[in-house]
N, C-alpha and C. Protein backbone atom coordinates (compact mmCIF):
# COMPACT_ATOMS: atom_id res chain seq x y z
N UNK A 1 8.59 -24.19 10.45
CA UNK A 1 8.85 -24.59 9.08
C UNK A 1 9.99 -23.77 8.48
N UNK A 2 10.26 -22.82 8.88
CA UNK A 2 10.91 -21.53 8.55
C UNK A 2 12.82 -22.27 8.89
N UNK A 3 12.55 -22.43 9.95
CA UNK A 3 14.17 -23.74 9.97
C UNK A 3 14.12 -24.22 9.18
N UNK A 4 13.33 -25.50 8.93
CA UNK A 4 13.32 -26.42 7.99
C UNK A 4 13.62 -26.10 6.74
N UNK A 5 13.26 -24.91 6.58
CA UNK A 5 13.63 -24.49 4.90
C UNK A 5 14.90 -23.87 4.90
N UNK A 6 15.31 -23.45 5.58
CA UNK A 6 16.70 -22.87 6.14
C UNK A 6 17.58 -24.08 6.03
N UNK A 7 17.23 -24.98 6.81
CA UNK A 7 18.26 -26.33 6.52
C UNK A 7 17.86 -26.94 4.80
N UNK A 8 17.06 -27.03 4.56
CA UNK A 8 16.47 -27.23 3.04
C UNK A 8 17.72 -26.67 1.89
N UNK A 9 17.80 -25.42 2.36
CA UNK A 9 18.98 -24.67 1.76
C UNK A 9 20.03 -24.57 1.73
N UNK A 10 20.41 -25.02 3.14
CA UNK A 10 22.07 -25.31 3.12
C UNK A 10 22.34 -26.77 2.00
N UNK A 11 21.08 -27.56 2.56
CA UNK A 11 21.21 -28.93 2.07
C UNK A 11 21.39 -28.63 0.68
N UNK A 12 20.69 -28.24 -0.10
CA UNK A 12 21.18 -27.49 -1.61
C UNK A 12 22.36 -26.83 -2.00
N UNK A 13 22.82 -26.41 -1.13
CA UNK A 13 24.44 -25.41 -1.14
C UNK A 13 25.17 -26.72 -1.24
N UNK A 14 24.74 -27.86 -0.24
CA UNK A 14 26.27 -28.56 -0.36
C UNK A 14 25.84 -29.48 -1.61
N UNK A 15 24.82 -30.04 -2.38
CA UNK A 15 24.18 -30.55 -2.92
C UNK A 15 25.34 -29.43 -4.86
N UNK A 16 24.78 -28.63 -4.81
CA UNK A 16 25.37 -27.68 -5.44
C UNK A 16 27.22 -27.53 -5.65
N UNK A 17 27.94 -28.02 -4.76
CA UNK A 17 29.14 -28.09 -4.38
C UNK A 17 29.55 -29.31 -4.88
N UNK A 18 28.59 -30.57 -4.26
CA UNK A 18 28.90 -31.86 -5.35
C UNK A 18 28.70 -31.78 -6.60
N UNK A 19 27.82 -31.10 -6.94
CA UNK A 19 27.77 -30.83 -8.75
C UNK A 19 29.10 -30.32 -9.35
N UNK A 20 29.41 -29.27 -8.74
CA UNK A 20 30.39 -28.53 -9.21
C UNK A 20 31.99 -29.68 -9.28
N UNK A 21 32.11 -30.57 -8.18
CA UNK A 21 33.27 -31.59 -8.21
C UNK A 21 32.65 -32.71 -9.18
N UNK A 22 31.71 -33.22 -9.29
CA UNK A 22 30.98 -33.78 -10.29
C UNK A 22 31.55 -33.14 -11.98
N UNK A 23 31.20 -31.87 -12.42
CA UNK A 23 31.87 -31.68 -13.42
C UNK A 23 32.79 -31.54 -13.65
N UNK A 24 34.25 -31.30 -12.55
CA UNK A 24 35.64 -31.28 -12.63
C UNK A 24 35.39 -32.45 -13.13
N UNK A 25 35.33 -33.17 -12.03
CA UNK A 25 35.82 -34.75 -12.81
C UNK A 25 34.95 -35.22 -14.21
N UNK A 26 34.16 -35.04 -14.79
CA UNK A 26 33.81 -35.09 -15.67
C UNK A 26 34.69 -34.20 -16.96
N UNK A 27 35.26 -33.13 -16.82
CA UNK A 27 35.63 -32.53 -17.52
C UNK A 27 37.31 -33.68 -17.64
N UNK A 28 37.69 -33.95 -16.45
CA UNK A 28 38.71 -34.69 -16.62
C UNK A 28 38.53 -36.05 -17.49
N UNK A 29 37.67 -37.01 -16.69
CA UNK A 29 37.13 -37.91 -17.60
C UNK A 29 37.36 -38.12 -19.25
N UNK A 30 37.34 -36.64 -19.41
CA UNK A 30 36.92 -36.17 -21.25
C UNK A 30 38.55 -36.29 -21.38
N UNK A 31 38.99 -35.65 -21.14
CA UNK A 31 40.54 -35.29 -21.17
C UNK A 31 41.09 -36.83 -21.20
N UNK A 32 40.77 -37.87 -19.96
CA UNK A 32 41.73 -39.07 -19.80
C UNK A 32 41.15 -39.98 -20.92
N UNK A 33 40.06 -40.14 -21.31
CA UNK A 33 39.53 -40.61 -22.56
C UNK A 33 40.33 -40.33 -23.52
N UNK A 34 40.39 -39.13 -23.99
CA UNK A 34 41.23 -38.59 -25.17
C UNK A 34 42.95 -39.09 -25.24
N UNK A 35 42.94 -39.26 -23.78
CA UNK A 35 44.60 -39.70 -23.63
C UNK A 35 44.95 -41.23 -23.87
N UNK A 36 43.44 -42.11 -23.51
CA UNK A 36 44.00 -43.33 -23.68
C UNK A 36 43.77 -43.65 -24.82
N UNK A 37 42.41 -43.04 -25.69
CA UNK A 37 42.65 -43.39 -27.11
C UNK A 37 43.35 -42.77 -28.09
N UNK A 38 43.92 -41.73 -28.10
CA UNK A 38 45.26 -41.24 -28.18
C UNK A 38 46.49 -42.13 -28.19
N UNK A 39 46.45 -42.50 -26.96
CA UNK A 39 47.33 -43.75 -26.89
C UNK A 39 47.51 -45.27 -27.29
N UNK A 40 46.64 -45.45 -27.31
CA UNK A 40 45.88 -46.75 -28.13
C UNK A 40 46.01 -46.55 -29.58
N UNK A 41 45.94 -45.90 -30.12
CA UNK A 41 45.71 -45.93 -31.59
C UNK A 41 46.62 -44.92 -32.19
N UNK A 42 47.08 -44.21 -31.63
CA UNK A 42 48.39 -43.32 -32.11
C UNK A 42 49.73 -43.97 -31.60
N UNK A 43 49.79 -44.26 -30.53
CA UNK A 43 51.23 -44.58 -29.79
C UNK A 43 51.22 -46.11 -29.73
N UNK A 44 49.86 -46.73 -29.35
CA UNK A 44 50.17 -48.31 -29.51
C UNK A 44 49.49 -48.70 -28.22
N UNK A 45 49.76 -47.77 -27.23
CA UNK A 45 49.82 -48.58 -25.81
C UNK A 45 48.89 -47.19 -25.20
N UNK A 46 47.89 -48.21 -24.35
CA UNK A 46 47.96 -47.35 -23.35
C UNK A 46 48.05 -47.49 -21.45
N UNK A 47 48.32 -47.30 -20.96
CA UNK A 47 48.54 -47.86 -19.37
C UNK A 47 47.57 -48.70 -18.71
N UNK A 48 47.73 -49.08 -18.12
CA UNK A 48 46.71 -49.83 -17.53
C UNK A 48 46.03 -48.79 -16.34
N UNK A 49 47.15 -47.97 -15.48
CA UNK A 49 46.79 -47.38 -14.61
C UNK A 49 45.43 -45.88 -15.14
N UNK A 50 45.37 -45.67 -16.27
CA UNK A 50 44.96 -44.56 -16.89
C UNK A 50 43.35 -45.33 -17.33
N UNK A 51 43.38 -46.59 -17.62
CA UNK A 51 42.11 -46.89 -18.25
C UNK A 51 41.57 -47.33 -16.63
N UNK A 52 41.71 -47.81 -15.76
CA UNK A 52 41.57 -47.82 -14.55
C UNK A 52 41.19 -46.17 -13.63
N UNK A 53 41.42 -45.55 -14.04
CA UNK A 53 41.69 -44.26 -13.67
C UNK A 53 39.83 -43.42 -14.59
N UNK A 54 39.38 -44.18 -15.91
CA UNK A 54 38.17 -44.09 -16.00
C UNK A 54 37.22 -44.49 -15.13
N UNK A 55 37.45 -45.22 -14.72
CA UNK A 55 35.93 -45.99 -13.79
C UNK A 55 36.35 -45.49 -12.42
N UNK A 56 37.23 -44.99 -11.85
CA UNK A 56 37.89 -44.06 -10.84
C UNK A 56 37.47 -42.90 -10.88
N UNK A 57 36.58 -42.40 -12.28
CA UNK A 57 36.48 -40.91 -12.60
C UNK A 57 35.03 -41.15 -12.50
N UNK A 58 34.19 -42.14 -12.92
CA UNK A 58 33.23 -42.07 -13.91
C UNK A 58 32.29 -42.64 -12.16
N UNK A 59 32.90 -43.51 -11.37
CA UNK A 59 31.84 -43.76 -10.16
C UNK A 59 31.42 -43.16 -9.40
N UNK A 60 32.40 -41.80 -9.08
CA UNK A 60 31.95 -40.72 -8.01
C UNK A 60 30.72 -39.72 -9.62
N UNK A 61 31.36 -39.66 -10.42
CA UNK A 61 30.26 -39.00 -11.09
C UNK A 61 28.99 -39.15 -11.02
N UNK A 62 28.63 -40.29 -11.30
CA UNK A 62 27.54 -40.96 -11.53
C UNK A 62 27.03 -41.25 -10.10
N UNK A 63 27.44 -41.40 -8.97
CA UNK A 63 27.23 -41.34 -7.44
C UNK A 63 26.47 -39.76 -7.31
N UNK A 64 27.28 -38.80 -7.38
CA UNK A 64 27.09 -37.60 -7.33
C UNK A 64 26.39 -37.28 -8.34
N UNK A 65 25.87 -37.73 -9.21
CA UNK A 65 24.91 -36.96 -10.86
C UNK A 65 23.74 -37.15 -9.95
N UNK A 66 23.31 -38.62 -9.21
CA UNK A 66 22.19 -38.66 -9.08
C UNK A 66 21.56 -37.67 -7.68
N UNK A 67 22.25 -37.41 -7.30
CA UNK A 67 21.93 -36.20 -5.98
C UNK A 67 21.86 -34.56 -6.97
N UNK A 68 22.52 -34.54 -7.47
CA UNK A 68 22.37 -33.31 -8.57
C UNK A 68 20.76 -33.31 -9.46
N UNK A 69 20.49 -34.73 -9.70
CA UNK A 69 19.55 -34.57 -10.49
C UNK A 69 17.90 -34.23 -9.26
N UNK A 70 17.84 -35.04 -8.25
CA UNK A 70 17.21 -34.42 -7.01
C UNK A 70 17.02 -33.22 -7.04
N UNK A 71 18.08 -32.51 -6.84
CA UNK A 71 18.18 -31.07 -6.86
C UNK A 71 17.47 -30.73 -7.73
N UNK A 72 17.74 -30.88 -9.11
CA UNK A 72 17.53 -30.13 -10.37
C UNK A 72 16.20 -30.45 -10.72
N UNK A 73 15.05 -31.49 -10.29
CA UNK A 73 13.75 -32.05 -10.26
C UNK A 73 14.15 -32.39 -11.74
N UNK A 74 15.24 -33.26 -12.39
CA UNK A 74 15.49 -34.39 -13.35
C UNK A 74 14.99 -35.60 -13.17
N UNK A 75 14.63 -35.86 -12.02
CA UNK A 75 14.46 -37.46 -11.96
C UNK A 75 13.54 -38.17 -12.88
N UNK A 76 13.21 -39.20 -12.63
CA UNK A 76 12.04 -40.10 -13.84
C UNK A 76 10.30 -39.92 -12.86
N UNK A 77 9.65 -39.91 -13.92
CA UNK A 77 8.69 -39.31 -13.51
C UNK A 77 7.32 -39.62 -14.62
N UNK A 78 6.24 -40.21 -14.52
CA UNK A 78 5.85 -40.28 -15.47
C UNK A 78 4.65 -38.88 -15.82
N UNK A 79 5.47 -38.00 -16.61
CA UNK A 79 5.06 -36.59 -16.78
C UNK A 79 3.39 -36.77 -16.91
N UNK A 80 2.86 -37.77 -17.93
CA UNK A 80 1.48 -37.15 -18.43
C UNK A 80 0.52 -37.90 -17.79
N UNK A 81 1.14 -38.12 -16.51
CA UNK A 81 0.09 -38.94 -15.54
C UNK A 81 0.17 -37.51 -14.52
N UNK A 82 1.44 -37.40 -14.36
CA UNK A 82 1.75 -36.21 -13.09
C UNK A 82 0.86 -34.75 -13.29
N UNK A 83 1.09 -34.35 -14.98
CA UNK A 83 0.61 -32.84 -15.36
C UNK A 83 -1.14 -33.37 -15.13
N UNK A 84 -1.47 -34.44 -14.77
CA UNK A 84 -2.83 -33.92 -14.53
C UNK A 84 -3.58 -34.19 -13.19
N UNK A 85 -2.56 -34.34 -12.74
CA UNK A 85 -2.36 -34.31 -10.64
C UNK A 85 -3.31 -32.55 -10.63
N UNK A 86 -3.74 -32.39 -9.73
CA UNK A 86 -3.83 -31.24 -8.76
C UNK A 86 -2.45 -31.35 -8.35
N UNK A 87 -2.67 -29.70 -8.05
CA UNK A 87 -0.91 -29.17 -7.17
C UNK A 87 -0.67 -30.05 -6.03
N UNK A 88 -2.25 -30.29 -4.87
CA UNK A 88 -2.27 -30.96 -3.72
C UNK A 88 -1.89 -32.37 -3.94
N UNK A 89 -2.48 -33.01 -4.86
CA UNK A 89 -2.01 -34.64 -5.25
C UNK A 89 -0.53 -34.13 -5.95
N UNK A 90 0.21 -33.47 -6.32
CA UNK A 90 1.72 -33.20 -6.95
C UNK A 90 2.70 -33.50 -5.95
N UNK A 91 2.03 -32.55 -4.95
CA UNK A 91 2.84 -32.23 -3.82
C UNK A 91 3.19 -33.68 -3.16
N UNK A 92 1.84 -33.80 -2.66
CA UNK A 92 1.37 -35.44 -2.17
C UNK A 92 2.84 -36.15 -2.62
N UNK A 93 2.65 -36.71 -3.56
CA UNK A 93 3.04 -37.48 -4.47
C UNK A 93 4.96 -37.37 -4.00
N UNK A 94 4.99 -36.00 -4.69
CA UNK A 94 6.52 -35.64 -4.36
C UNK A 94 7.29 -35.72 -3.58
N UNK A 95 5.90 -35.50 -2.18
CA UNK A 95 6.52 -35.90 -0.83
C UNK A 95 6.74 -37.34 -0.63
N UNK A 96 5.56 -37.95 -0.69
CA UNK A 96 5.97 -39.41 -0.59
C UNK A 96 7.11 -40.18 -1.18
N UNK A 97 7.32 -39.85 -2.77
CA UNK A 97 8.67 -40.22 -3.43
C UNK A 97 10.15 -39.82 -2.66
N UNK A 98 10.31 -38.60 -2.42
CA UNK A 98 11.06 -38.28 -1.48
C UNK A 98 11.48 -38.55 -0.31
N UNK A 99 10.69 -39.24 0.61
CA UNK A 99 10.67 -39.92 1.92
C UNK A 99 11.05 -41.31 1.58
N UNK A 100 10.84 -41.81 0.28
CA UNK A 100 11.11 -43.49 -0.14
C UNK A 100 12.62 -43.31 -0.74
N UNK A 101 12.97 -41.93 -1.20
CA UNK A 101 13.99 -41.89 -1.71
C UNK A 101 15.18 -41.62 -0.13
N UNK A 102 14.72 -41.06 0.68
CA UNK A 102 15.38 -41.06 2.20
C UNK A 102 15.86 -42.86 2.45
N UNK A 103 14.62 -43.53 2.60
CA UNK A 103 14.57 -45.05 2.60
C UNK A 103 15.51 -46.12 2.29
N UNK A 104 15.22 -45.82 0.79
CA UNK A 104 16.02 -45.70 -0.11
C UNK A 104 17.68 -46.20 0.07
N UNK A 105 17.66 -44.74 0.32
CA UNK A 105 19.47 -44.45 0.60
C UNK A 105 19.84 -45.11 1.93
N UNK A 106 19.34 -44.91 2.90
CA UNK A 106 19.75 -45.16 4.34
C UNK A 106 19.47 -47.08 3.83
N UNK A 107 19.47 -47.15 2.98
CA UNK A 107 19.25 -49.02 3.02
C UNK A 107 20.76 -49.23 1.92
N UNK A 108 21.16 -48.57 1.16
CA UNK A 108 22.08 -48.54 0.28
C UNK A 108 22.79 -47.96 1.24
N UNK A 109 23.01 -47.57 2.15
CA UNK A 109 23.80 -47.25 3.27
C UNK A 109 24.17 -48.43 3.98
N UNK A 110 23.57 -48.75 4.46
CA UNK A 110 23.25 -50.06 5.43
C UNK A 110 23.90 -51.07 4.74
N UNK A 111 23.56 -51.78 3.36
CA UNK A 111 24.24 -52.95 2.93
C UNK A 111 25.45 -52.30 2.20
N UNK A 112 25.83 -51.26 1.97
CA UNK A 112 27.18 -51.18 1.66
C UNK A 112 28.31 -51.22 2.46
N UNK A 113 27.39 -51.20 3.62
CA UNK A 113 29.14 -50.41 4.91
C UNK A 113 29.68 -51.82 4.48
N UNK A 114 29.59 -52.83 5.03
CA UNK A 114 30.45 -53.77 4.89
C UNK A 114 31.18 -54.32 3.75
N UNK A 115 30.85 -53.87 2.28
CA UNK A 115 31.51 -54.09 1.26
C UNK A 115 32.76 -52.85 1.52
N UNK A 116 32.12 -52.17 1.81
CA UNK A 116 33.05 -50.24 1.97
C UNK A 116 34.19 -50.90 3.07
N UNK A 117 33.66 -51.27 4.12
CA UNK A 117 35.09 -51.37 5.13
C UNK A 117 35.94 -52.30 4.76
N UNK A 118 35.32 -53.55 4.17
CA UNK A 118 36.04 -54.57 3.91
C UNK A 118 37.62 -54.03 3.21
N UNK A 119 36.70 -52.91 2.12
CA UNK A 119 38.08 -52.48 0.96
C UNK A 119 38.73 -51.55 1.59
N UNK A 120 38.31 -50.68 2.78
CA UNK A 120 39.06 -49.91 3.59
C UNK A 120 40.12 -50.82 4.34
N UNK A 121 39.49 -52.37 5.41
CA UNK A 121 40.74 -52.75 5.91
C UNK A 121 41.75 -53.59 5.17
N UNK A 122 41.66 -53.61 4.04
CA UNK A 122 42.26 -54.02 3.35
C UNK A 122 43.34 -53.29 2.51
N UNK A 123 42.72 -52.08 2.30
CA UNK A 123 43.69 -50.74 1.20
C UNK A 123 43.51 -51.37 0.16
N UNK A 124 42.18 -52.11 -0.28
CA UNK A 124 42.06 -52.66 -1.53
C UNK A 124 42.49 -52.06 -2.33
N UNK A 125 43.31 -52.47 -3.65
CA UNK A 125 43.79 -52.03 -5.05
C UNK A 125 43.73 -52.61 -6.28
N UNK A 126 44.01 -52.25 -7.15
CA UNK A 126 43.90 -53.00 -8.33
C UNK A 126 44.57 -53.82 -8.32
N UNK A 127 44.03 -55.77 -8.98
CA UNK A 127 44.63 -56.84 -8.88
C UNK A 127 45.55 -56.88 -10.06
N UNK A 128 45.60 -55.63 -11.17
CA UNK A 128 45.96 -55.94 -12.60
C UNK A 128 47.78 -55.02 -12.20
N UNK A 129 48.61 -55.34 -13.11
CA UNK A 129 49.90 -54.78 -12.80
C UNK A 129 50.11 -53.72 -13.13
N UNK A 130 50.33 -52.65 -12.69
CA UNK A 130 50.26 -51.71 -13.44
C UNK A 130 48.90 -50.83 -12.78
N UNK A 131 47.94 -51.42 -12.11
CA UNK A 131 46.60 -50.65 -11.70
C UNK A 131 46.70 -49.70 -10.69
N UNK A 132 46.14 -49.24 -10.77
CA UNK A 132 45.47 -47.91 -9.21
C UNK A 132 45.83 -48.48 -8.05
N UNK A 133 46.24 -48.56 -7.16
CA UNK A 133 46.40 -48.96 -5.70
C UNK A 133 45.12 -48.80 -4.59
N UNK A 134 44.73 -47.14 -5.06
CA UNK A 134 43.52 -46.76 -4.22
C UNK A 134 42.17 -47.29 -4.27
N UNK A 135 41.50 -48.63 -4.97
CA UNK A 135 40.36 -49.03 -5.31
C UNK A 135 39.09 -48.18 -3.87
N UNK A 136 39.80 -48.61 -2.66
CA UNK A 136 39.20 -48.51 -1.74
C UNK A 136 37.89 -47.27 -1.19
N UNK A 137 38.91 -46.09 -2.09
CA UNK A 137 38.30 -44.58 -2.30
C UNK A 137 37.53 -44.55 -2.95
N UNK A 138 37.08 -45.52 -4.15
CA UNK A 138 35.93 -45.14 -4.76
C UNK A 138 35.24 -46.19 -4.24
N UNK A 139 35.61 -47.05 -3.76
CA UNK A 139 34.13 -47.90 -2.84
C UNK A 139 33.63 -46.91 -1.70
N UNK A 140 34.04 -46.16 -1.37
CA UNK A 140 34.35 -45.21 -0.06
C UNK A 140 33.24 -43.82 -0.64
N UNK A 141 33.43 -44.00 -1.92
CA UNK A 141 32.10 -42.54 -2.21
C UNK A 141 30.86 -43.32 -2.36
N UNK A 142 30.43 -44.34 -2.00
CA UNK A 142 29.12 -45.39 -2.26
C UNK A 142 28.50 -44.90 -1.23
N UNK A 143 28.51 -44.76 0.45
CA UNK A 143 28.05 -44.33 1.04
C UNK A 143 27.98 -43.13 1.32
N UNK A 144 29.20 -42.26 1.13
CA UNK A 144 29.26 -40.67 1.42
C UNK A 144 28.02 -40.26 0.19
N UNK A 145 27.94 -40.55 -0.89
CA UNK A 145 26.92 -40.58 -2.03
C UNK A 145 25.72 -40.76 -1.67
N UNK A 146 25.23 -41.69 -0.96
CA UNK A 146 23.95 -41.71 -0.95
C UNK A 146 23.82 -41.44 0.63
N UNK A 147 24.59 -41.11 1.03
CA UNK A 147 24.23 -39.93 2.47
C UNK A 147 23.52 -38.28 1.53
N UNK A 148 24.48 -38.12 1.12
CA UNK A 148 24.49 -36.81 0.27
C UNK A 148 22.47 -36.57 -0.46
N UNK A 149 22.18 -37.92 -1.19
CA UNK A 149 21.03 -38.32 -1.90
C UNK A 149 20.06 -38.21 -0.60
N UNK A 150 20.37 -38.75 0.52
CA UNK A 150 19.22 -39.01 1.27
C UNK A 150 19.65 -37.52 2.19
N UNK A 151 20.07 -36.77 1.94
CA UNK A 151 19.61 -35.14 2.38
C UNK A 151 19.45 -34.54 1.55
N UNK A 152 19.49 -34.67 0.46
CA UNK A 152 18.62 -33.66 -0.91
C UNK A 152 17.37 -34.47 -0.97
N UNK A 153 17.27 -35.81 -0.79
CA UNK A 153 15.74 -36.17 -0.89
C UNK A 153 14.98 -35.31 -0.02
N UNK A 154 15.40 -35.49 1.67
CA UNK A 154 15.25 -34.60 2.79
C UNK A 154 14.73 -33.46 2.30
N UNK A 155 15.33 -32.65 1.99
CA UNK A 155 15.53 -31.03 1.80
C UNK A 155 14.27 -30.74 0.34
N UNK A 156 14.33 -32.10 -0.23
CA UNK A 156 12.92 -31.79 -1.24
C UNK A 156 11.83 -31.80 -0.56
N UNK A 157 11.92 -32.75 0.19
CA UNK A 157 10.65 -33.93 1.40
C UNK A 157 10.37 -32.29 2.03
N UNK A 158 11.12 -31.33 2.25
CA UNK A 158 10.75 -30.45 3.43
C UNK A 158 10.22 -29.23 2.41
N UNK A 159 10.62 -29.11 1.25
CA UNK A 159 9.80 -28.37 0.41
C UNK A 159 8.03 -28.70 0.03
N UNK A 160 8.60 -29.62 -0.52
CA UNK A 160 6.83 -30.53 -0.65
C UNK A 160 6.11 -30.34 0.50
N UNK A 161 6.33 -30.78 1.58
CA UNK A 161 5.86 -30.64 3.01
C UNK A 161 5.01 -29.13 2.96
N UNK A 162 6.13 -28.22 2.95
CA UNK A 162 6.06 -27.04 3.12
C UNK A 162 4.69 -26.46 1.69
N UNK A 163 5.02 -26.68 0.41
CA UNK A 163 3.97 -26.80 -0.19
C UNK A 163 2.33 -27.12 -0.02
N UNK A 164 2.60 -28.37 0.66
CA UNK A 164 1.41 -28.79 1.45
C UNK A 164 0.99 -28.20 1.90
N UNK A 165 1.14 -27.40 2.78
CA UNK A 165 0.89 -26.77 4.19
C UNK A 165 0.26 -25.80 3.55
N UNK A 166 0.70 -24.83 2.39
CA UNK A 166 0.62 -23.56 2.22
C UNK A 166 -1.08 -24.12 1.83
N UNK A 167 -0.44 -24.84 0.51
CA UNK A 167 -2.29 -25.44 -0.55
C UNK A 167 -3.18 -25.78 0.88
N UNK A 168 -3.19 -26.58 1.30
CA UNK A 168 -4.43 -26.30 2.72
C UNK A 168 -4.54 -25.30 3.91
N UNK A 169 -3.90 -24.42 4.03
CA UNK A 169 -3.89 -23.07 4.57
C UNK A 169 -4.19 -21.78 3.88
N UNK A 170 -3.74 -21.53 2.41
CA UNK A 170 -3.53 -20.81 1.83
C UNK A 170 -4.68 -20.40 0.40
C-alpha cells in the first residue's frame, strides 16, 4: 500500500502543477476580458482573434478546474446525508465515487478521440476572419484533461482504499 500512496502523491504533484497553469491562464483570461471590453466600448472595436482567444483561455481552465477540485475534496456531495455516514460507510462511499469517476473519464476519453483527431488531421481553425487558426489545441486538452481527472480520481480511490484498510485493521 505504501507504493500506492507514493504514486497517490506524485499523482497530486502533477495534479497541483495543473492548478498552478490553470490560474496563469485564468489570471490572463481577466486581463483579455478587460482588453476586449476596453475595446469595445472605449475604442469601438474589438478583434475577433482576442474574443476567440476567451474560450481558448476559459476550456483548458475549466478542463483543468475540475481535476483541481478532486484534489481539493470540492466536488458535489450531498453534505448532510454524508456527515452522518460512519468514517467506514465515508470511506466506502468515496471509494466507490472515485472508481466511477476513473469510469467516467476513460469513457470521455474514448468518445472524444475521434472528435480530437478529426481537428488534429485537419489543423482545425477558426471559420470566422480574423479567428485563431489553432482550434485544434483546445480540442486536444479534452482528453489530456480527463486523463489527468481519471489519475487524481485514482490517487483519491487509493487513499480511500487505504483508509479502509486502516478502519478494519486499526
Amino acid at each position: 500500500m505504501e507504493i500506492a500512496l507514493r504514486l497517490a502523491d506524485r499523482i497530486d504533484w502533477l495534479t497541483r502543477g495543473a492548478s498552478r497553469l490553470a490560474a496563469a491562464l485564468l489570471l490572463a483570461l481577466v486581463a483579455l476580458v478587460f482588453f476586449n471590453v476596453f475595446g469595445r466600448y472605449v475604442v469601438g472595436a474589438s478583434p475577433i482573434w482576442a474574443q476567440e482567444l476567451e474560450w481558448h483561455l476559459m476550456a483548458p481552465i475549466a478542463l483543468l478546474g475540475i481535476t483541481v477540485l478532486m484534489l481539493e475534496n470540492g466536488h458535489v456531495r450531498v453534505d448532510m446525508v454524508y456527515d452522518r455516514l460512519s468514517p467506514k460507510w465515508q470511506s466506502s462511499l468515496d471509494l466507490f465515487s472515485m472508481i466511477c469517476g476513473v469510469v467516467i473519464a476513460c469513457l470521455f476519453i474514448k468518445y472524444s478521440w475521434g472528435f480530437v483527431d478529426n481537428a488534429w488531421s485537419i489543423r482545425e481553425g477558426s471559420p470566422d476572419p480574423g479567428g485563431l487558426p489553432a482550434r485544434y489545441l483546445v480540442k486536444g486538452m479534452i482528453p489530456v484533461a480527463f486523463a489527468l481527472f481519471a489519475l487524481q480520481c485514482a490517487a483519491n480511490a487509493i487513499r480511500h482504499a487505504a483508509a479502509l484498510k486502516e478502519l478494519r485493521h486499526g
